[in-house]
Protein backbone atom coordinates (compact mmCIF):
# COMPACT_ATOMS: atom_id res chain seq x y z
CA UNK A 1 -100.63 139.97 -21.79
CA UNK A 2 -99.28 141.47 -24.32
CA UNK A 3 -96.41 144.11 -23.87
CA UNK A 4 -95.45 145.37 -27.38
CA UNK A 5 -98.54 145.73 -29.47
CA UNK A 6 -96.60 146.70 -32.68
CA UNK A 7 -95.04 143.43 -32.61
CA UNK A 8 -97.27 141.12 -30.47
CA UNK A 9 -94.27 140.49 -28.04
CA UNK A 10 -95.73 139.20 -24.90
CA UNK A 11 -94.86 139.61 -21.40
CA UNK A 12 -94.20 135.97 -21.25
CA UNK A 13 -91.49 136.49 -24.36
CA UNK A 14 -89.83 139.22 -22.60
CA UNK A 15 -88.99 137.34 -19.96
CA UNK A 16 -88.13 134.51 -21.77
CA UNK A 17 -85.73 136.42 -23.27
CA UNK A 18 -84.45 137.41 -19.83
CA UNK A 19 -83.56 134.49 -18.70
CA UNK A 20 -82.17 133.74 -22.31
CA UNK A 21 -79.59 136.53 -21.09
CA UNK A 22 -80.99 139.77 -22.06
CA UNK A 23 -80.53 142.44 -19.43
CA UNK A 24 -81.12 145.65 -21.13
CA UNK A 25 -84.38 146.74 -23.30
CA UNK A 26 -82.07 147.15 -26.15
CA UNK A 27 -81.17 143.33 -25.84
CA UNK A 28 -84.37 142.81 -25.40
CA UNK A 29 -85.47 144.58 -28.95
CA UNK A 30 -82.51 143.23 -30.67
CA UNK A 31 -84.44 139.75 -29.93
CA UNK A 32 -88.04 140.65 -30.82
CA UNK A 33 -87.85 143.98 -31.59
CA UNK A 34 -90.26 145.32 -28.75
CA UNK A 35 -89.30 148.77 -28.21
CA UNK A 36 -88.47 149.71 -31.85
CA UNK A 37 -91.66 151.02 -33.02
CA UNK A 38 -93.88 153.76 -31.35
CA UNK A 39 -91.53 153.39 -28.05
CA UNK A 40 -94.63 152.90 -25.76
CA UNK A 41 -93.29 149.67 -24.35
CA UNK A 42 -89.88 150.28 -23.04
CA UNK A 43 -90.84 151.60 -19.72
CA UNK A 44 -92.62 147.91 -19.11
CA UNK A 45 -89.56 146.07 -20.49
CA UNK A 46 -87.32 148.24 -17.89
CA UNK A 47 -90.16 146.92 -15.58
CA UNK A 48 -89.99 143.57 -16.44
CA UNK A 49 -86.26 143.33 -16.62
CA UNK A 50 -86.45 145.24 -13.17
CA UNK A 51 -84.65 148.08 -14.13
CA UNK A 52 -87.30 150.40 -13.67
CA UNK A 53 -85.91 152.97 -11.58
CA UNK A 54 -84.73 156.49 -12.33
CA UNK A 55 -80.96 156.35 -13.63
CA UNK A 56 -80.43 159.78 -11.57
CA UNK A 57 -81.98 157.67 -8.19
CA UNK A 58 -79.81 154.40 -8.98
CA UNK A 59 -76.63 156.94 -8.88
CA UNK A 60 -77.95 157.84 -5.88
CA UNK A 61 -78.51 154.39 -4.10
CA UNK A 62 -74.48 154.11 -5.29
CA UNK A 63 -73.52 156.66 -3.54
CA UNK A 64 -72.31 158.78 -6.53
CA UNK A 65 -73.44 162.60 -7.09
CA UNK A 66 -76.71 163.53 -9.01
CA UNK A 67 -77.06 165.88 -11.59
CA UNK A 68 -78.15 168.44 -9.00
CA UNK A 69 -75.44 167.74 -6.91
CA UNK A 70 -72.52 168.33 -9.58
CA UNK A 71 -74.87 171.41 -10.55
CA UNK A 72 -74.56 173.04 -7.17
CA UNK A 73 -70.62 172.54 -7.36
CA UNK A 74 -70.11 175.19 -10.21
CA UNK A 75 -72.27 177.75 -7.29
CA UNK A 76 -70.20 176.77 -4.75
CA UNK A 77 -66.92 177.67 -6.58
């Protein structure tokens, strides 16, 4: 299946070049360039490279403030 149409990178190359070492989708396009056309792919990549979650809910899981969190500080002070 393929998961960057612009460049006919398939799902299979992707993770390919995850094992090959690339963790990030910008690792990922510097190897095949998926991602660095229309943009439509990158939110499969994350997928793929399991990295799909929310950056604001991965703070979260760590146990370090959200946005809305620091945001409430300033109307608490």
């Amino acid at each position: 299946m393929y998961v960057c149409s612009c460049f006919g990178v398939t799902e299979a190359q992707v993770k390919q070049h995850a094992e090959d070492g690339a963790r990030t989708p910008r690792q990922i396009a510097s190897a095949c360039k998926a991602g660095t056309d229309c943009g439509s792919c990158v939110r499969r990549i994350q997928a793929i490279l399991g990295r799909g979650a929310c950056p604001r809910r991965e703070l979260a899981d760590q146990g370090r403030p959200v946005l809305s969190e620091i945001e409430g500080l300033d109307e608490a002070a």
